[in-house]
C-alpha atoms as a PDB file:
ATOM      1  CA  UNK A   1       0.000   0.000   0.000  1.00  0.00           C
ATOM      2  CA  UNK A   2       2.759   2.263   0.869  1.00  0.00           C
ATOM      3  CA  UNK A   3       4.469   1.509  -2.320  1.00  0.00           C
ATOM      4  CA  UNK A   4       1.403   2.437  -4.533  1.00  0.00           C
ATOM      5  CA  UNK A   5       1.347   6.147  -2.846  1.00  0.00           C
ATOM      6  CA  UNK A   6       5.344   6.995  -3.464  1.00  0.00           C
ATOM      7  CA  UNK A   7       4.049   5.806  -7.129  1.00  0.00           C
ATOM      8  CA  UNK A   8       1.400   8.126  -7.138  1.00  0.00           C
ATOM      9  CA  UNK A   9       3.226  10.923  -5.618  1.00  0.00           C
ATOM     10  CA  UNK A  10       6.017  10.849  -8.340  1.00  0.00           C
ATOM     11  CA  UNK A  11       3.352  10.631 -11.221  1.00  0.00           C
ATOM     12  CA  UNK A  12       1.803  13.705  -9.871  1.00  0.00           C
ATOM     13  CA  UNK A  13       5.005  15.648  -9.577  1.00  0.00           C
ATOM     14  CA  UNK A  14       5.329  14.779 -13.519  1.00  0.00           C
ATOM     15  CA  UNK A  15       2.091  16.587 -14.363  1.00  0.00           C
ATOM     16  CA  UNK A  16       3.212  20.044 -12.549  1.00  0.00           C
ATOM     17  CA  UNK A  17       3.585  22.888 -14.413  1.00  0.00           C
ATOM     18  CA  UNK A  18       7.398  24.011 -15.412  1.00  0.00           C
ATOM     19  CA  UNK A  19       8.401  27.451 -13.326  1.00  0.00           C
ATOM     20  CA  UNK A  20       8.124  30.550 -15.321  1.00  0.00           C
ATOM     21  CA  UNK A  21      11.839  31.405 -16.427  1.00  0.00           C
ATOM     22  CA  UNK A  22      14.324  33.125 -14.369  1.00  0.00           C
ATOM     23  CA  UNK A  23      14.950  36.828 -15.455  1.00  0.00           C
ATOM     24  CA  UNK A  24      18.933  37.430 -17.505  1.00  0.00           C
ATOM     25  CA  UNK A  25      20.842  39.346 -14.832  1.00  0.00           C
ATOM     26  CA  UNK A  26      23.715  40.926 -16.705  1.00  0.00           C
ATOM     27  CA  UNK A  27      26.793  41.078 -14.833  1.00  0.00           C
ATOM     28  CA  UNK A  28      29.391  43.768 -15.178  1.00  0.00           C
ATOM     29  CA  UNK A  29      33.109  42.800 -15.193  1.00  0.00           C
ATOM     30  CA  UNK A  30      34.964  44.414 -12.310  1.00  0.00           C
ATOM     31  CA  UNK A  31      37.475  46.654 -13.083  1.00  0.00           C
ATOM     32  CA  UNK A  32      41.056  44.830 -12.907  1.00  0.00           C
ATOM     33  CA  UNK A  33      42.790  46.067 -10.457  1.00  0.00           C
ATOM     34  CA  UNK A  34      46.370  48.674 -11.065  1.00  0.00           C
ATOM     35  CA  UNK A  35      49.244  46.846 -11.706  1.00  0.00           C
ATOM     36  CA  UNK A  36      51.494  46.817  -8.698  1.00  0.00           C
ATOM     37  CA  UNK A  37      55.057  46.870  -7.935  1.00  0.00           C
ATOM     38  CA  UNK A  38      56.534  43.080  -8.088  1.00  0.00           C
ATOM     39  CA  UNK A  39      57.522  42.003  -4.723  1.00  0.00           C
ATOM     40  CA  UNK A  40      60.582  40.827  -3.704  1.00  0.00           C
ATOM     41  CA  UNK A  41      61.246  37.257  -4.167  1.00  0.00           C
ATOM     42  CA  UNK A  42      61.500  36.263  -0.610  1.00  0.00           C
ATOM     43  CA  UNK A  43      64.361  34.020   0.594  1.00  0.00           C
ATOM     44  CA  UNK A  44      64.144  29.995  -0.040  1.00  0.00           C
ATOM     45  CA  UNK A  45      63.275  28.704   3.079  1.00  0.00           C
ATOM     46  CA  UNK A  46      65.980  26.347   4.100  1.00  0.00           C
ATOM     47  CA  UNK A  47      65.274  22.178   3.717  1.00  0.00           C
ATOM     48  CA  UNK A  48      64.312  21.287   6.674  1.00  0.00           C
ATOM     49  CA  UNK A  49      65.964  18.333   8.020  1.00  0.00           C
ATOM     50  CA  UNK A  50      64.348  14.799   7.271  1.00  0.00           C
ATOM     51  CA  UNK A  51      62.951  13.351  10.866  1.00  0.00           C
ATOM     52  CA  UNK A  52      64.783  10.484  11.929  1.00  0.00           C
ATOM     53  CA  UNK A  53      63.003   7.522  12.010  1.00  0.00           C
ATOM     54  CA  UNK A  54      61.026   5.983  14.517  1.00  0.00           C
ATOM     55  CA  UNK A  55      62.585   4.309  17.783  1.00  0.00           C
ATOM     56  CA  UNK A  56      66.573   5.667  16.216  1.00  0.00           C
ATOM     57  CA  UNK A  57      67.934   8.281  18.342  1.00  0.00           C
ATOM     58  CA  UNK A  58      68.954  11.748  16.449  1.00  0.00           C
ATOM     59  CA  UNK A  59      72.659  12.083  16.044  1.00  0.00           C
ATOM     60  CA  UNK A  60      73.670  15.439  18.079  1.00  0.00           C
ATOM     61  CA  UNK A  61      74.268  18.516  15.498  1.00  0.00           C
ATOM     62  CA  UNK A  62      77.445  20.180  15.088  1.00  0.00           C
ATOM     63  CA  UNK A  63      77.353  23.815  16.100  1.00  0.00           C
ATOM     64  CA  UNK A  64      77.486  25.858  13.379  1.00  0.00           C
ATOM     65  CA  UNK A  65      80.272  28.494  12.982  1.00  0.00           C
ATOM     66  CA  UNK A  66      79.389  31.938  13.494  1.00  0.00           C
ATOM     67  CA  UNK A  67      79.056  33.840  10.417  1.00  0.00           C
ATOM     68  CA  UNK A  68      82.718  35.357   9.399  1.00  0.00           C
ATOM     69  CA  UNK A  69      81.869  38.978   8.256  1.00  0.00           C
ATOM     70  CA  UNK A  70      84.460  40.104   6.251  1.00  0.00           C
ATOM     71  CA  UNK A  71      85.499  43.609   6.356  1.00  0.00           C
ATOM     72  CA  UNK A  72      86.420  45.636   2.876  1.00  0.00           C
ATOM     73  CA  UNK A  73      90.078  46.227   2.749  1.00  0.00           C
ATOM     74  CA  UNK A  74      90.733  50.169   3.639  1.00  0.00           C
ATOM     75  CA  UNK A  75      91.372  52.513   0.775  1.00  0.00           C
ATOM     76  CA  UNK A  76      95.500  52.601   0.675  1.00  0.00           C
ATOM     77  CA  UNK A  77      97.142  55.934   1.097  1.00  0.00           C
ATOM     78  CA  UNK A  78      98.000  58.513  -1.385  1.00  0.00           C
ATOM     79  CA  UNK A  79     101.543  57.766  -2.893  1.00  0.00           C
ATOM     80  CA  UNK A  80     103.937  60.487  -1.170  1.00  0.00           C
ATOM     81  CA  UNK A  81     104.936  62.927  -3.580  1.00  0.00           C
ATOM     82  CA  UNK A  82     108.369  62.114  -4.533  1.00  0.00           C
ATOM     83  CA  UNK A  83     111.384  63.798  -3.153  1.00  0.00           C
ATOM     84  CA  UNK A  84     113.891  65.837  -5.487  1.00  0.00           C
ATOM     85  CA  UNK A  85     116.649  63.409  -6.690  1.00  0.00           C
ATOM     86  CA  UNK A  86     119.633  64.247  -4.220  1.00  0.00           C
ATOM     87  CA  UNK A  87     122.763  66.654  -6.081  1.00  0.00           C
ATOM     88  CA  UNK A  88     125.280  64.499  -7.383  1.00  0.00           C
ATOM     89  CA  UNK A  89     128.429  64.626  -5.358  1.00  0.00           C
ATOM     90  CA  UNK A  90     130.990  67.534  -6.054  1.00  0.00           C
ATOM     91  CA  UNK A  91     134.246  66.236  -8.056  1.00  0.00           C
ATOM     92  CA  UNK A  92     137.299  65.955  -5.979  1.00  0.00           C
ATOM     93  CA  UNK A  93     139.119  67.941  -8.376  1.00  0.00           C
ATOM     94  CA  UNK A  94     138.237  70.880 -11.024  1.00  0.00           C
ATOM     95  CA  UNK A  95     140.683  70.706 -14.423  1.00  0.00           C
ATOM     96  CA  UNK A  96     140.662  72.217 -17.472  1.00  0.00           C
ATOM     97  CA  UNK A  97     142.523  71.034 -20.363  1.00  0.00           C
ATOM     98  CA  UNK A  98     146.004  72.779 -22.182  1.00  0.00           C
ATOM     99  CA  UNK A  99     145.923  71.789 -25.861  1.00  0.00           C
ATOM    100  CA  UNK A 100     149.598  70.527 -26.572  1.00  0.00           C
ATOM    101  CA  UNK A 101     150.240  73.502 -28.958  1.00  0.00           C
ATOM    102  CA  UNK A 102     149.198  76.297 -26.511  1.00  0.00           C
ATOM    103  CA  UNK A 103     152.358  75.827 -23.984  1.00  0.00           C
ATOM    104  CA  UNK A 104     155.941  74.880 -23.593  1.00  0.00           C
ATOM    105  CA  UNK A 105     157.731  73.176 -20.817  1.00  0.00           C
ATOM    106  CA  UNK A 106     160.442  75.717 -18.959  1.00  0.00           C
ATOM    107  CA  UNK A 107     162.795  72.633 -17.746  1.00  0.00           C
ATOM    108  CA  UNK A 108     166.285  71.954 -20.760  1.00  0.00           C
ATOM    109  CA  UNK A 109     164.271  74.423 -23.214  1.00  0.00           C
ATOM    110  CA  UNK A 110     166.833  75.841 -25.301  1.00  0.00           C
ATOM    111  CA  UNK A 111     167.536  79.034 -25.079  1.00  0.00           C
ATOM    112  CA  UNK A 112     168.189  81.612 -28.001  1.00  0.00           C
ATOM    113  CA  UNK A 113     168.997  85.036 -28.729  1.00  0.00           C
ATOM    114  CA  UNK A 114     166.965  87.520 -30.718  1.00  0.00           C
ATOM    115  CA  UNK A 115     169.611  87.084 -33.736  1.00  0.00           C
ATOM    116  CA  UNK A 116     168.283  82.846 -33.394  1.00  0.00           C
ATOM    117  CA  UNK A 117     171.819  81.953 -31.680  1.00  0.00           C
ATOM    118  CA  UNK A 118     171.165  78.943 -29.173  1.00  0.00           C
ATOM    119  CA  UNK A 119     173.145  80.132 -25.760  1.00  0.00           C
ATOM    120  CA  UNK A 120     171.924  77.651 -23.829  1.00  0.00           C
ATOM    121  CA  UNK A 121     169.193  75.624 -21.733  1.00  0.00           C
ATOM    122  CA  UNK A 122     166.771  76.628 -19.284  1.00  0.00           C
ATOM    123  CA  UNK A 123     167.226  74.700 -16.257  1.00  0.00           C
ATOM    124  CA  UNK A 124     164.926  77.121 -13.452  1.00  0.00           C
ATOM    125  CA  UNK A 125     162.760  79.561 -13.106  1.00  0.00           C
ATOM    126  CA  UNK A 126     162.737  81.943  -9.784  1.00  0.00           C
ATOM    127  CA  UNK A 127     159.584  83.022  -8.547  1.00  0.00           C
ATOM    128  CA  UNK A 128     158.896  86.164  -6.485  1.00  0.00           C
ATOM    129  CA  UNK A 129     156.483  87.519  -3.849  1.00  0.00           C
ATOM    130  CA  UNK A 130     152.963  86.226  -5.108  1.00  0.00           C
ATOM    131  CA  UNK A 131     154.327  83.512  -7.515  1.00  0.00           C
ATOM    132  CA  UNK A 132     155.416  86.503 -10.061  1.00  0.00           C
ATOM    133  CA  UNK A 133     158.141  85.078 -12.242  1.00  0.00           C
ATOM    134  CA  UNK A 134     161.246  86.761 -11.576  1.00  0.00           C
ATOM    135  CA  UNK A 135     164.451  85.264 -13.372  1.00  0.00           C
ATOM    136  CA  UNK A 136     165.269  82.406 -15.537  1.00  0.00           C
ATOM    137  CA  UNK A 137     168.088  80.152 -14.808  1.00  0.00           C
ATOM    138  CA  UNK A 138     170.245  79.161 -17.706  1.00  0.00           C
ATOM    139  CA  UNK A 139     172.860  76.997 -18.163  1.00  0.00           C
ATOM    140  CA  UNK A 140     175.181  78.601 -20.913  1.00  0.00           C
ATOM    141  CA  UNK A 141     177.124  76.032 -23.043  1.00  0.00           C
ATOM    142  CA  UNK A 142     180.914  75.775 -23.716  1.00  0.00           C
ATOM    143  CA  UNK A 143     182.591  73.824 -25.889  1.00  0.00           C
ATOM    144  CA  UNK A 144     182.350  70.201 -25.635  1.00  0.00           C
ATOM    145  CA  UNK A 145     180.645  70.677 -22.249  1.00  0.00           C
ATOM    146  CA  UNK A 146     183.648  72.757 -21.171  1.00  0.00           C
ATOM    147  CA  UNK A 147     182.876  76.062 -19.835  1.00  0.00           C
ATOM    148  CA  UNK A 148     179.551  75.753 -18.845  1.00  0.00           C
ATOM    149  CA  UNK A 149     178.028  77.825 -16.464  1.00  0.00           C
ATOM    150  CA  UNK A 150     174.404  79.194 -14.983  1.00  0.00           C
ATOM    151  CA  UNK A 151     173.696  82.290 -15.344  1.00  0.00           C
ATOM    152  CA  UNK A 152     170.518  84.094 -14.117  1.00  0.00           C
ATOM    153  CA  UNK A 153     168.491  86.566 -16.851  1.00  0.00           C
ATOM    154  CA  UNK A 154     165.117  89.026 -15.698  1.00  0.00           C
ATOM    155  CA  UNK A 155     162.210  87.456 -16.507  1.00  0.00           C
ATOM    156  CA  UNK A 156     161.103  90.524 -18.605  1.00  0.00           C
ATOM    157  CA  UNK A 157     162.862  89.861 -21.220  1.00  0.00           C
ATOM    158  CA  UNK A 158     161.834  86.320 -21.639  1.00  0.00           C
ATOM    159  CA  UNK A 159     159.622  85.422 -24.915  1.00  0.00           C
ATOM    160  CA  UNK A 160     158.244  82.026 -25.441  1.00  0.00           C
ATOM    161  CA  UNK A 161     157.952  80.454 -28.958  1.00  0.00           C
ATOM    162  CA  UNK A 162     154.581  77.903 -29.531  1.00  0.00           C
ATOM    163  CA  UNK A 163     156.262  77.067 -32.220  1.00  0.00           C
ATOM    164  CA  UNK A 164     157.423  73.298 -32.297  1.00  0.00           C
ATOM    165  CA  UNK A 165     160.681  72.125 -32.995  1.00  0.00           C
ATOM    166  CA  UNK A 166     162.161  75.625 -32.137  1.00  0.00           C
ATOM    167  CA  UNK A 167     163.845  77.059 -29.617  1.00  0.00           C
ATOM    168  CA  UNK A 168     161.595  77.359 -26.241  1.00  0.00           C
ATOM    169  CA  UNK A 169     162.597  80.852 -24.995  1.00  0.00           C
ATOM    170  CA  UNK A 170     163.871  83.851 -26.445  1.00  0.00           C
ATOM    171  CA  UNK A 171     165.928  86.460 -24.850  1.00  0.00           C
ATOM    172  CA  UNK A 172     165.128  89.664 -25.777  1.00  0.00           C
ATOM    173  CA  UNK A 173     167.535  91.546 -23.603  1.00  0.00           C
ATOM    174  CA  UNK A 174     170.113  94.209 -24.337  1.00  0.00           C
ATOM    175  CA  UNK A 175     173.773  93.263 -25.005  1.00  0.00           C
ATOM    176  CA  UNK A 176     174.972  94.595 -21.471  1.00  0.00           C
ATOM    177  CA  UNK A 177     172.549  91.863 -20.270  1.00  0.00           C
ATOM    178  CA  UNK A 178     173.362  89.328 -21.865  1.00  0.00           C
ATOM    179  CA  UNK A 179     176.760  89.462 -21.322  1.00  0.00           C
ATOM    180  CA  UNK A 180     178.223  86.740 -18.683  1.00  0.00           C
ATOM    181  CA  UNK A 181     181.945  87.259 -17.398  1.00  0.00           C
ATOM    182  CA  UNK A 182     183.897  84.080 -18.698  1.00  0.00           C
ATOM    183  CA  UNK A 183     185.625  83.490 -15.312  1.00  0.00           C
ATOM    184  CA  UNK A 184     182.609  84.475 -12.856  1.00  0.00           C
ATOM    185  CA  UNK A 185     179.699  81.689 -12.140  1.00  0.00           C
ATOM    186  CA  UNK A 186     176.711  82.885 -10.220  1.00  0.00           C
ATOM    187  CA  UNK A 187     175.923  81.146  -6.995  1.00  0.00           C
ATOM    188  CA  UNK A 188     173.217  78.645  -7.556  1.00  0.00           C
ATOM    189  CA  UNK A 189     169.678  80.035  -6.532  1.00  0.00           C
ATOM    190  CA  UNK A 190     168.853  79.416  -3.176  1.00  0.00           C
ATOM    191  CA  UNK A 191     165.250  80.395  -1.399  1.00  0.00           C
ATOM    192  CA  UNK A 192     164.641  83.265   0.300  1.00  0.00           C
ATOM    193  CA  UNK A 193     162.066  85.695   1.830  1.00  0.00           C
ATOM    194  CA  UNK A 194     161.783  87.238  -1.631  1.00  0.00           C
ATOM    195  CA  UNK A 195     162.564  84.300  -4.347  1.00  0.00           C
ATOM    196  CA  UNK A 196     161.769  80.788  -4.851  1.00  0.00           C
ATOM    197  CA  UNK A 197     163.459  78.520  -7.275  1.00  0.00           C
ATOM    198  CA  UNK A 198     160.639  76.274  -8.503  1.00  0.00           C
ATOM    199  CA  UNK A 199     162.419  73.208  -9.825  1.00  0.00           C
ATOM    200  CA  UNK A 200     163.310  70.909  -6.984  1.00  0.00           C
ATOM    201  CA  UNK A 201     160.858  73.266  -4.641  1.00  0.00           C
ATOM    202  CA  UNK A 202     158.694  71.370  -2.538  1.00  0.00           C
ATOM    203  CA  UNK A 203     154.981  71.763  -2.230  1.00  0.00           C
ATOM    204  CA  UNK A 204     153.202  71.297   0.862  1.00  0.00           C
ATOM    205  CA  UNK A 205     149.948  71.627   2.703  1.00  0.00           C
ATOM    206  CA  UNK A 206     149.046  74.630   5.043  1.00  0.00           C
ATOM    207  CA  UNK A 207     150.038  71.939   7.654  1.00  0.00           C
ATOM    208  CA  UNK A 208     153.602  71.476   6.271  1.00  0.00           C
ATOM    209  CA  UNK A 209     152.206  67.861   4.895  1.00  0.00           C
ATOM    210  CA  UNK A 210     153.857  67.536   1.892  1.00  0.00           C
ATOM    211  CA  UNK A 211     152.341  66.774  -0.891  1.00  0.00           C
ATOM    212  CA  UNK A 212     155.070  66.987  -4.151  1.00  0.00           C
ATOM    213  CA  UNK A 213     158.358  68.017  -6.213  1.00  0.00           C
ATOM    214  CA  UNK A 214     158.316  70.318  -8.633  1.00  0.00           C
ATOM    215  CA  UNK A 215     159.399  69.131 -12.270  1.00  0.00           C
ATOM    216  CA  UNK A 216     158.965  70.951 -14.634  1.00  0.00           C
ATOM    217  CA  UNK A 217     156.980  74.435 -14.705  1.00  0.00           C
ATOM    218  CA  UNK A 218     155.010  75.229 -18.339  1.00  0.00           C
ATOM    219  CA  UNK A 219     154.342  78.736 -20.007  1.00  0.00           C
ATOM    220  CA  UNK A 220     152.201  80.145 -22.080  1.00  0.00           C
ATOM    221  CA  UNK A 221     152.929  82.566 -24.998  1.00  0.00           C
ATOM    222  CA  UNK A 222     152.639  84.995 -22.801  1.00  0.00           C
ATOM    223  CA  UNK A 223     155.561  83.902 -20.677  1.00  0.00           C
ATOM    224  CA  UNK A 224     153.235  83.470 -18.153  1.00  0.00           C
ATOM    225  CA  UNK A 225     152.962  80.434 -16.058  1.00  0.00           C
ATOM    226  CA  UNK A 226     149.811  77.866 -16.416  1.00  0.00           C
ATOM    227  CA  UNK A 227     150.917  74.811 -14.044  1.00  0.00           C
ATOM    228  CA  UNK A 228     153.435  73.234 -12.622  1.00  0.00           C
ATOM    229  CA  UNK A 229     154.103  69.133 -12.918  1.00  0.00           C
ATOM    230  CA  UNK A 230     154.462  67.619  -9.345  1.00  0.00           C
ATOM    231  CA  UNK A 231     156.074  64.391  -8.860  1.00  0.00           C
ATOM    232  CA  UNK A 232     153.514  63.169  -5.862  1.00  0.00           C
ATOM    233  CA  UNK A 233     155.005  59.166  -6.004  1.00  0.00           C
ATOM    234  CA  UNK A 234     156.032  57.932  -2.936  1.00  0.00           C
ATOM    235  CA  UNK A 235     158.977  56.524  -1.703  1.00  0.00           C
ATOM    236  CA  UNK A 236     157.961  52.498  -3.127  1.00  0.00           C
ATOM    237  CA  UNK A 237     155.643  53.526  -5.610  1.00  0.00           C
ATOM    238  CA  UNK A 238     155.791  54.312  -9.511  1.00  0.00           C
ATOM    239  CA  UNK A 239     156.488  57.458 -10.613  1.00  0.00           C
ATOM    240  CA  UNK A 240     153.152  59.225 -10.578  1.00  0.00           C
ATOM    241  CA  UNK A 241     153.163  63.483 -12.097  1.00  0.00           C
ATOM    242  CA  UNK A 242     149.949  65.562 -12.053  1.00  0.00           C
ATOM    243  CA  UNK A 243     149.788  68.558 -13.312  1.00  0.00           C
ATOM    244  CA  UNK A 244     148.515  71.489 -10.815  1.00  0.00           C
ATOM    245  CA  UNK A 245     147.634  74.650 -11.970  1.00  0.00           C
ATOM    246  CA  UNK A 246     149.283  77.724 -11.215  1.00  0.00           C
ATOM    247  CA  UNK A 247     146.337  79.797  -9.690  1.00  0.00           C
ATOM    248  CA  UNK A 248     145.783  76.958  -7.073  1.00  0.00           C
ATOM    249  CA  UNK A 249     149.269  77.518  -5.790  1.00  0.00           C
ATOM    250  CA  UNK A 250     149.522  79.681  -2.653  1.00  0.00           C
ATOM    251  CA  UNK A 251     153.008  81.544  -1.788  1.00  0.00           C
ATOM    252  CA  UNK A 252     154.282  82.325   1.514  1.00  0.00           C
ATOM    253  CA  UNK A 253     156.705  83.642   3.864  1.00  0.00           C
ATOM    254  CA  UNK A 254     157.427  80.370   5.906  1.00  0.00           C
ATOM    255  CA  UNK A 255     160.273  80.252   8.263  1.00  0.00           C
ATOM    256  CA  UNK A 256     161.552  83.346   6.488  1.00  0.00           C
ATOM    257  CA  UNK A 257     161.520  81.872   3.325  1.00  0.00           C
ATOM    258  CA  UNK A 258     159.379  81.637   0.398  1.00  0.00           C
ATOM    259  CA  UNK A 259     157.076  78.670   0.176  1.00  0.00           C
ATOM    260  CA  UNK A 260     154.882  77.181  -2.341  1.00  0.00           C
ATOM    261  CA  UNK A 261     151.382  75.599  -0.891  1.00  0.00           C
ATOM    262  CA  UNK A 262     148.702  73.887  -2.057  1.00  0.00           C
ATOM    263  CA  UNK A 263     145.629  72.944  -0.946  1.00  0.00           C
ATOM    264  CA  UNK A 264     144.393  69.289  -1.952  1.00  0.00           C
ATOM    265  CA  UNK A 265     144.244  66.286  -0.020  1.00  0.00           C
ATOM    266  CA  UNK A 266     145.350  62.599  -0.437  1.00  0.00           C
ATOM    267  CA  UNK A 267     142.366  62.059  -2.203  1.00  0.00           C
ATOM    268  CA  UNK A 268     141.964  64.916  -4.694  1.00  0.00           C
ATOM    269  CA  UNK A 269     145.737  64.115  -5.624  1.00  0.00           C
ATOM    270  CA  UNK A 270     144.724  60.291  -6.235  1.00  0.00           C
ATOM    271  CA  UNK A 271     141.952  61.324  -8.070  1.00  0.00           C
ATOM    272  CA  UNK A 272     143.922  63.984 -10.378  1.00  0.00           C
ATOM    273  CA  UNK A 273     144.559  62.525 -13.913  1.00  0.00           C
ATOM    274  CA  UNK A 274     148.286  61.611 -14.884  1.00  0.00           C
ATOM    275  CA  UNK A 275     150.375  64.249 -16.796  1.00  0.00           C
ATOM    276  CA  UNK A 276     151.720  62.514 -19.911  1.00  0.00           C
ATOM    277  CA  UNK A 277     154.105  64.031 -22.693  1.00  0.00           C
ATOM    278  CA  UNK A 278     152.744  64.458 -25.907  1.00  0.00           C
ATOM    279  CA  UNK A 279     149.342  64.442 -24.650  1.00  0.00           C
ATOM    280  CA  UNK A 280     146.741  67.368 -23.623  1.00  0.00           C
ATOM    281  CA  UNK A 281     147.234  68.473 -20.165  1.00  0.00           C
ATOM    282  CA  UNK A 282     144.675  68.356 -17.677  1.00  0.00           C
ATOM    283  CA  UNK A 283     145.235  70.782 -14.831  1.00  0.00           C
ATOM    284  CA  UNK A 284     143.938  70.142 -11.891  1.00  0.00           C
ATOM    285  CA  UNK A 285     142.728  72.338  -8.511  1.00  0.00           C
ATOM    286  CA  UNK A 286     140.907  71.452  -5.825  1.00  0.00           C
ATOM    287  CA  UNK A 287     136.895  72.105  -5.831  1.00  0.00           C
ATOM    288  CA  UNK A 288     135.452  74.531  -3.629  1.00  0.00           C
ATOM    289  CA  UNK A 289     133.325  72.699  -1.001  1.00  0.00           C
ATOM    290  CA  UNK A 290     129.648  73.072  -1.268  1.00  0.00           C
ATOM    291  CA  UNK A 291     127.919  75.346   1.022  1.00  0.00           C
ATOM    292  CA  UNK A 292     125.352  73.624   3.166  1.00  0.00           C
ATOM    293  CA  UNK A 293     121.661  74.618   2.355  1.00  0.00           C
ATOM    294  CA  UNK A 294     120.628  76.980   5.296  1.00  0.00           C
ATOM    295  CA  UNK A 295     117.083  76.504   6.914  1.00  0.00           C
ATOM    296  CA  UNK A 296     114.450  78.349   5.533  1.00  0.00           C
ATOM    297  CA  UNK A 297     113.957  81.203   7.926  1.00  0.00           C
ATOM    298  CA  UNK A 298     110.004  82.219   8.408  1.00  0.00           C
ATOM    299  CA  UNK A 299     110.336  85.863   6.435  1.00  0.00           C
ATOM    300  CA  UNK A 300     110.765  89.279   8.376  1.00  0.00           C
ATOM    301  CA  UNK A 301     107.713  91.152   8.443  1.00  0.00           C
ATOM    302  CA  UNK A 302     108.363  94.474   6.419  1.00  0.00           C
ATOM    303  CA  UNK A 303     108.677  98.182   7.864  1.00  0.00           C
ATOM    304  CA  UNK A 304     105.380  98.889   5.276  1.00  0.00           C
ATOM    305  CA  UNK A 305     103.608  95.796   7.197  1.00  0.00           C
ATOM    306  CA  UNK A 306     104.845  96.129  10.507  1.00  0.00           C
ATOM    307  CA  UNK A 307     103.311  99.972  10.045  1.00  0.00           C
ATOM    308  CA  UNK A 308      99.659  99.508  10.205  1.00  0.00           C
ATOM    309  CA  UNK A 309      99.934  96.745  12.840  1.00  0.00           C
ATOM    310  CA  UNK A 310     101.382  98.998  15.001  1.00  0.00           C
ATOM    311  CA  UNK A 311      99.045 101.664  14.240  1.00  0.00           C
ATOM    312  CA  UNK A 312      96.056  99.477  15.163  1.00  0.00           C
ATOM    313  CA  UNK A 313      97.600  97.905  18.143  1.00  0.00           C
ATOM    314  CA  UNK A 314      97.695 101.848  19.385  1.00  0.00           C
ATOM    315  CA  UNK A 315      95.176 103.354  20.722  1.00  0.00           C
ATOM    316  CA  UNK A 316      93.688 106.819  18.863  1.00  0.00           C
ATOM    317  CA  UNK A 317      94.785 110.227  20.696  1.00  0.00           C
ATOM    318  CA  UNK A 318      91.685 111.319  22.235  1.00  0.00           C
ATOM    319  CA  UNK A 319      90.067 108.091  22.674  1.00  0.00           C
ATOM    320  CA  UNK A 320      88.246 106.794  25.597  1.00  0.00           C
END
C-alpha cells in the first residue's frame, strides 16, 4: 500500500507545471585592479631536516660556525709625492785642459837670442812675492861641455815660442845683459824671503804635509805660467806626475823663506789625472766645497707691514 502512494506521488510531480523562467541578470566585469610593484622574491626557506626515524635516536648537530663577516680592505694611502733626486756629489778635483800647442815646458828648453843663436838651456825659473816670475836660470854652453856655467836673466825679457821644434825661450835683452863674465859663475839660486826657485821646490799643505816636487813648470805665450808638474810618487811607488795649476798655488813667507802651498788632499791628488808628454794636459785644482743649504727662515715682516699693525695695536689720541 505504501508503495502504490510513493508511485502516485512521483506521477503527480510529472504533471506540474514548469516554473516561469528566471529573469537574464547581466553582470558587469569588475574593473582589474592597477598593476602593482613586483615584490621581492623572498628568501628559499631552508630544507628542513628529514625526521629520523622511529625508535633511532637523532645524532647530536654540530654547532654551526658563526658567520665570518668580512670587512672591505681600507682605501690605501696617497703615494707620497716624490722627493727631489739628491745633487750628485761635487768632483774631488776641477781641471781644465792645455791643448799641446798652446804651452811649452820651462825645464832643458833651449835658449836663443833675438839674432836665433842657441846660448843655452833653461834649467829654473825663480819666482817672487805672489808667484810673479822673476828670473830664468840658464845653463850657458861651452865647448864640448867645457865652460859651462848658470847664469841668471830678468824674466822681462823672456819670450816664449809655440812654435814646435824651435827654440823654447827667447831672450830679448840688451847686449849689457846678456853678457856673462867668462871666469865668474853665479851662486846657484837658493830660497829666500823674496825668491823661490821652482824646480826641486817642494809643495806642501798649510800643515807642512807635503804633498810633491816640482818638475817641470810650463808657459804660455805669454811667458806666463799655467801649471806646474808635481812628482807626488812615494817613496815604493811608480812614478806618478799631475799637473797642478798655477792659480791653485799659494806663496808664503814660511820660516823666512818663500814657500809654495797647495791645498788638496790625499784624495783629490789620487783622483787627479796623470800628466803625460805628448798628450793634452789636464790641470787640476781642488773644488770649492759646497755650502750647506741653510734653513728656511720664516720671512721678516716688512717696515710697510709692521706699520699699520702697530698703528692698530695703538690706541687713537683722544680716545676713551
Amino acid at each position: 500500500m505504501i508503495l502504490l502512494s510513493l508511485v502516485a506521488l512521483s506521477g503527480c510531480s510529472l504533471f506540474r507545471p514548469a516554473p516561469p523562467p528566471e529573469p537574464e541578470v547581466t553582470v558587469e566585469p569588475e574593473p582589474e585592479p592597477a598593476a602593482s610593484e613586483p615584490e621581492a622574491a623572498s628568501a628559499p626557506e631552508a630544507a628542513s631536516e628529514p625526521e629520523p626515524a622511529s625508535g633511532v635516536k637523532p645524532a647530536p648537530r654540530k654547532p654551526r660556525p658563526a658567520p665570518v663577516r668580512r670587512r672591505r680592505p681600507a682605501p690605501p694611502p696617497p703615494a707620497p709625492a716624490s722627493a727631489p733626486p739628491a745633487p750628485a756629489p761635487a768632483p774631488l778635483v776641477q781641471t781644465h785642459t792645455i791643448e799641446r800647442g798652446a804651452f811649452r815646458t820651462l825645464l832643458d828648453g833651449e835658449v836663443q837670442k833675438t839674432d836665433g843663436k842657441v846660448v843655452g838651456r833653461a834649467v829654473d825659473m825663480v819666482a817672487g812675492p805672489g808667484g810673479k816670475p822673476a828670473e830664468v836660470v840658464v845653463n850657458l854652453q861651452g865647448f864640448m861641455g867645457v865652460g859651462d856655467r848658470k847664469a841668471n836673466f830678468p824674466w822681462s825679457g823672456v819670450r816664449v815660442n809655440l812654435q814646435p821644434k824651435t827654440p823654447a825661450l827667447t831672450l830679448a835683452l840688451p847686449p849689457s845683459q846678456l853678457q856673462v863674465p867668462e871666469r865668474q859663475q853665479p851662486a846657484a839660486p837658493e830660497a829666500s824671503a823674496t825668491r823661490l826657485p821652482m824646480i826641486d821646490a817642494t809643495v806642501e799643505r798649510a800643515n807642512g804635509a807635503k804633498i810633491g816636487r816640482v818638475v817641470d813648470v810650463l808657459l804660455d805665450g805669454s811667458a806666463d805660467p799655467l801649471a806646474v808638474v808635481l812628482d807626488v810618487s812615494g817613496t815604493l811607488e811608480k812614478r806618478h806626475t799631475i799637473a797642478a795649476d798655477w792659480s791653485a798655488l799659494h806663496f808664503v813667507t814660511k820660516n823666512n823663506t818663500l814657500a809654495a802651498q797647495l791645498d788638496m788632499s790625499d784624495q783629490q791628488v789620487d783622483a787627479s789625472p796623470p800628466y803625460a808628454a805628448e798628450q793634452p794636459v789636464r790641470a787640476v785644482s781642488p773644488s770649492a766645497p759646497n755650502a750647506p743649504n741653510a734653513p728656511n727662515a720664516p720671512a721678516a715682516p716688512s717696515a710697510a707691514s709692521a706699520a699699520p699693525a702697530a698703528t692698530a695695536s695703538a690706541p687713537a689720541h683722544g680716545a676713551k
